[in-house]
Protein backbone atom coordinates (compact mmCIF):
# COMPACT_ATOMS: atom_id res chain seq x y z
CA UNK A 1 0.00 0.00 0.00
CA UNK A 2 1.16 3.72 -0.92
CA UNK A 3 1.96 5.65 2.04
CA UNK A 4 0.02 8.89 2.04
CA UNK A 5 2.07 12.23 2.27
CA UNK A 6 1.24 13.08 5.91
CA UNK A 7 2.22 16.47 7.15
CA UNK A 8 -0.15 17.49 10.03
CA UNK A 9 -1.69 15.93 13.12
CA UNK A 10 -4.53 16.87 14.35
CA UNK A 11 -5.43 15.86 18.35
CA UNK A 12 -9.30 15.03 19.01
CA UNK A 13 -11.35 14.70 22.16
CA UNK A 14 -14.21 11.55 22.23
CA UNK A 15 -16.57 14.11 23.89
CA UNK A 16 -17.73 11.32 26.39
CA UNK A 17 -15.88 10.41 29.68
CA UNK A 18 -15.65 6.91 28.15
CA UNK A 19 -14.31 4.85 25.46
CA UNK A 20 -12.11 2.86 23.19
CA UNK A 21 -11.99 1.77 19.76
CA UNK A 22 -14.81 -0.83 19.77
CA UNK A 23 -17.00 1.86 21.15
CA UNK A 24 -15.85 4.70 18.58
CA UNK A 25 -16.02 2.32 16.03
CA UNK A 26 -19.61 1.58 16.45
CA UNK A 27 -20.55 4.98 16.65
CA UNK A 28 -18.63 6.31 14.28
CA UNK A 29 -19.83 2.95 11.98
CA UNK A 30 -23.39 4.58 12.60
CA UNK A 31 -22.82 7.30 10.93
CA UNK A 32 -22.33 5.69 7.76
CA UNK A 33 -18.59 5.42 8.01
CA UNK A 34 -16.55 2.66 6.88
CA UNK A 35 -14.36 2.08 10.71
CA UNK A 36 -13.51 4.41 13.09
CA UNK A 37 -12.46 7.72 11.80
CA UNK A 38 -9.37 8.25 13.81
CA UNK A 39 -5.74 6.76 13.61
CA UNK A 40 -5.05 6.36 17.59
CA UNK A 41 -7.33 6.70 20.76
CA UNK A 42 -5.26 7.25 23.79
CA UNK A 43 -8.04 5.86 26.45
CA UNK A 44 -8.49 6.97 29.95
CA UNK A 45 -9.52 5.09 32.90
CA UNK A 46 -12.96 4.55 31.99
CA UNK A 47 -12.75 2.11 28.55
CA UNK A 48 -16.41 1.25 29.01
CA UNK A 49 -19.64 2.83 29.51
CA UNK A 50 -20.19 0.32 32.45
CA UNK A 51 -16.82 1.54 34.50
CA UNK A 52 -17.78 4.92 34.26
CA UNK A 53 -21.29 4.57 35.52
CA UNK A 54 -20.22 2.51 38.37
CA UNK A 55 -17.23 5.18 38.97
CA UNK A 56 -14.81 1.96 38.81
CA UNK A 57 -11.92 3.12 36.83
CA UNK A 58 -9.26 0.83 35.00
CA UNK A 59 -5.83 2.40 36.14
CA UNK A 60 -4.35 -0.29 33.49
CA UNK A 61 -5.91 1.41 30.49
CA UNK A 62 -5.11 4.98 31.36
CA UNK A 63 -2.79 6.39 28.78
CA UNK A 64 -3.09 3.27 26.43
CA UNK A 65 -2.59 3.79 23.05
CA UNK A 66 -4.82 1.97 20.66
CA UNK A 67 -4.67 1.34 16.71
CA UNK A 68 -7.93 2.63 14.89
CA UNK A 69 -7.69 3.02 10.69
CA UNK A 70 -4.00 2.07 9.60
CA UNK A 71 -2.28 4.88 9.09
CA UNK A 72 -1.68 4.70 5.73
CA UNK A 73 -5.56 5.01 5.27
CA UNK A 74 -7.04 8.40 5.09
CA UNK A 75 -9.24 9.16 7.99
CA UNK A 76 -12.72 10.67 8.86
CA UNK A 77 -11.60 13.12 11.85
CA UNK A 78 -11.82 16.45 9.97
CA UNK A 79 -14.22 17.62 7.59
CA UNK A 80 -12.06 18.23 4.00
CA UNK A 81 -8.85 17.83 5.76
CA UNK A 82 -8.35 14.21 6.11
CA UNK A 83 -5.90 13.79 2.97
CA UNK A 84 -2.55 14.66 4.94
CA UNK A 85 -3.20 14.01 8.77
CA UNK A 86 -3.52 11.75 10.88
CA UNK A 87 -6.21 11.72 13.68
CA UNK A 88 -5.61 10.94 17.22
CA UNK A 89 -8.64 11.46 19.93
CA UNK A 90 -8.05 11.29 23.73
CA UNK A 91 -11.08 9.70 25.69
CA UNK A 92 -12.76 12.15 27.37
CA UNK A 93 -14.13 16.35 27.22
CA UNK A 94 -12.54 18.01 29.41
CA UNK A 95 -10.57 16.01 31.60
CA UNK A 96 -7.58 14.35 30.35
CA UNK A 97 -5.21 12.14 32.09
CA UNK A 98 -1.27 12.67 33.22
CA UNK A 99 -0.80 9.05 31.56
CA UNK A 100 -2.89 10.37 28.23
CA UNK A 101 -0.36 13.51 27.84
CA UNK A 102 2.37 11.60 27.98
CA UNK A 103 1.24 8.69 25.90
CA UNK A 104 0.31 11.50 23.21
CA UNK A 105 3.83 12.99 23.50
CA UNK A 106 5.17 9.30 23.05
CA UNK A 107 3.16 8.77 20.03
CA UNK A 108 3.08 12.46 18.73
CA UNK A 109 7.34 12.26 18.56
CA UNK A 110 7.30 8.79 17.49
CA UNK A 111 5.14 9.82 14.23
CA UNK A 112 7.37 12.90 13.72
CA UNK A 113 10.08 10.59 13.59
CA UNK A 114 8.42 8.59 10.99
CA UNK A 115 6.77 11.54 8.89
CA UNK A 116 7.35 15.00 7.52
CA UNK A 117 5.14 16.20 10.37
CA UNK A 118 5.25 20.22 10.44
CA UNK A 119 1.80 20.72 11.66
CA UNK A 120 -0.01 19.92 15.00
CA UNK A 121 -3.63 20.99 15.48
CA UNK A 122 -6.48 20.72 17.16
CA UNK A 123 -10.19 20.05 15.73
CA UNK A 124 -11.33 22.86 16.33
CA UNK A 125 -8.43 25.40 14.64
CA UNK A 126 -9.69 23.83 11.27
CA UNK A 127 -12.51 26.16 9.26
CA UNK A 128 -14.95 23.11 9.21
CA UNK A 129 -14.73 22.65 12.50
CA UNK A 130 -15.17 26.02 13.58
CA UNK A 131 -18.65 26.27 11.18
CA UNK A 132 -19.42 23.46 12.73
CA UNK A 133 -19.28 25.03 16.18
CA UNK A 134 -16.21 22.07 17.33
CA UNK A 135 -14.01 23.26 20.16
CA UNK A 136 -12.74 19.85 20.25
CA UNK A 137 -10.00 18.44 21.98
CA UNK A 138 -11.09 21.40 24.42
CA UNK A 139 -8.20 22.28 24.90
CA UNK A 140 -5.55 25.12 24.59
CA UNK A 141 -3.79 24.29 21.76
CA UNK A 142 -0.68 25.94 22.02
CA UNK A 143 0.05 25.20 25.57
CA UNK A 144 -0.64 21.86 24.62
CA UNK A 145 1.75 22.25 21.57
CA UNK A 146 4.26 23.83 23.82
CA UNK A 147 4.12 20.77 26.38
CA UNK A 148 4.86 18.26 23.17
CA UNK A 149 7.55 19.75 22.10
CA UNK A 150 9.05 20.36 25.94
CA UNK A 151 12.28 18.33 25.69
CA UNK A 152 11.72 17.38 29.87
């Protein structure tokens, strides 16, 4: 398979204080899509619907990284922006994890290392997004651009 020419990643938010690939891929499966729209999830402590409700977290999932559409796929994370990125969503709105930062600088660095990455974004800094009313990953993009690049 051709390797796309990726260039950009752009960091996502599941909106839901729950979830993992199974679970996005359903949803995102109901929308008419062919399998989950983003690259990587980066799951918090609450993989299920079931954990969350009973407030009984999963310390072992926090900050794992899973596989969603092979990378060399395009994916369905950005309105008319998919050709050149790649999509990775953190579980969660507004609360992410120590262990989900520093699995996304792990990752984030590892796919620099691997692609002509001179772009990182999030959902909401894209046009379509923003006429959409996104303000996904929610949150402040170039702190959190600042803290991926921090060499500590």
């Amino acid at each position: 398979m051709t390797l796309r020419k990726i260039d950009t990643i752009v960091i996502h938010c599941s909106a839901t204080e729950y979830g993992n690939r199974t679970i996005l891929k359903r949803w995102h499966k109901k929308r008419g899509w062919d399998d989950v729209g983003y690259h990587f999830i980066i799951l918090n402590a609450y993989p299920l619907k079931k954990s969350w409700h009973e407030k009984r977290p999963d310390f072992f999932s926090d900050g794992k990284i899973e596989k969603g559409r092979p990378v060399e796929v395009q994916g369905a994370h950005v309105r008319l922006h998919n050709e050149n990125t790649i999509g990775i969503c953190l579980v969660g709105d507004r609360n992410f994890t120590y262990n989900q930062f520093a699995s996304l600088k792990k990752l984030v660095n590892t796919l620099k290392l691997k692609f002509a990455i001179n772009s990182i974004k999030g959902h909401y800094e894209f046009d379509t997004a923003a006429e959409q009313g996104k303000t996904c990953p929610n949150i402040n993009m170039d702190l959190l651009r600042k803290l991926l690049t921090d060499h500590n």
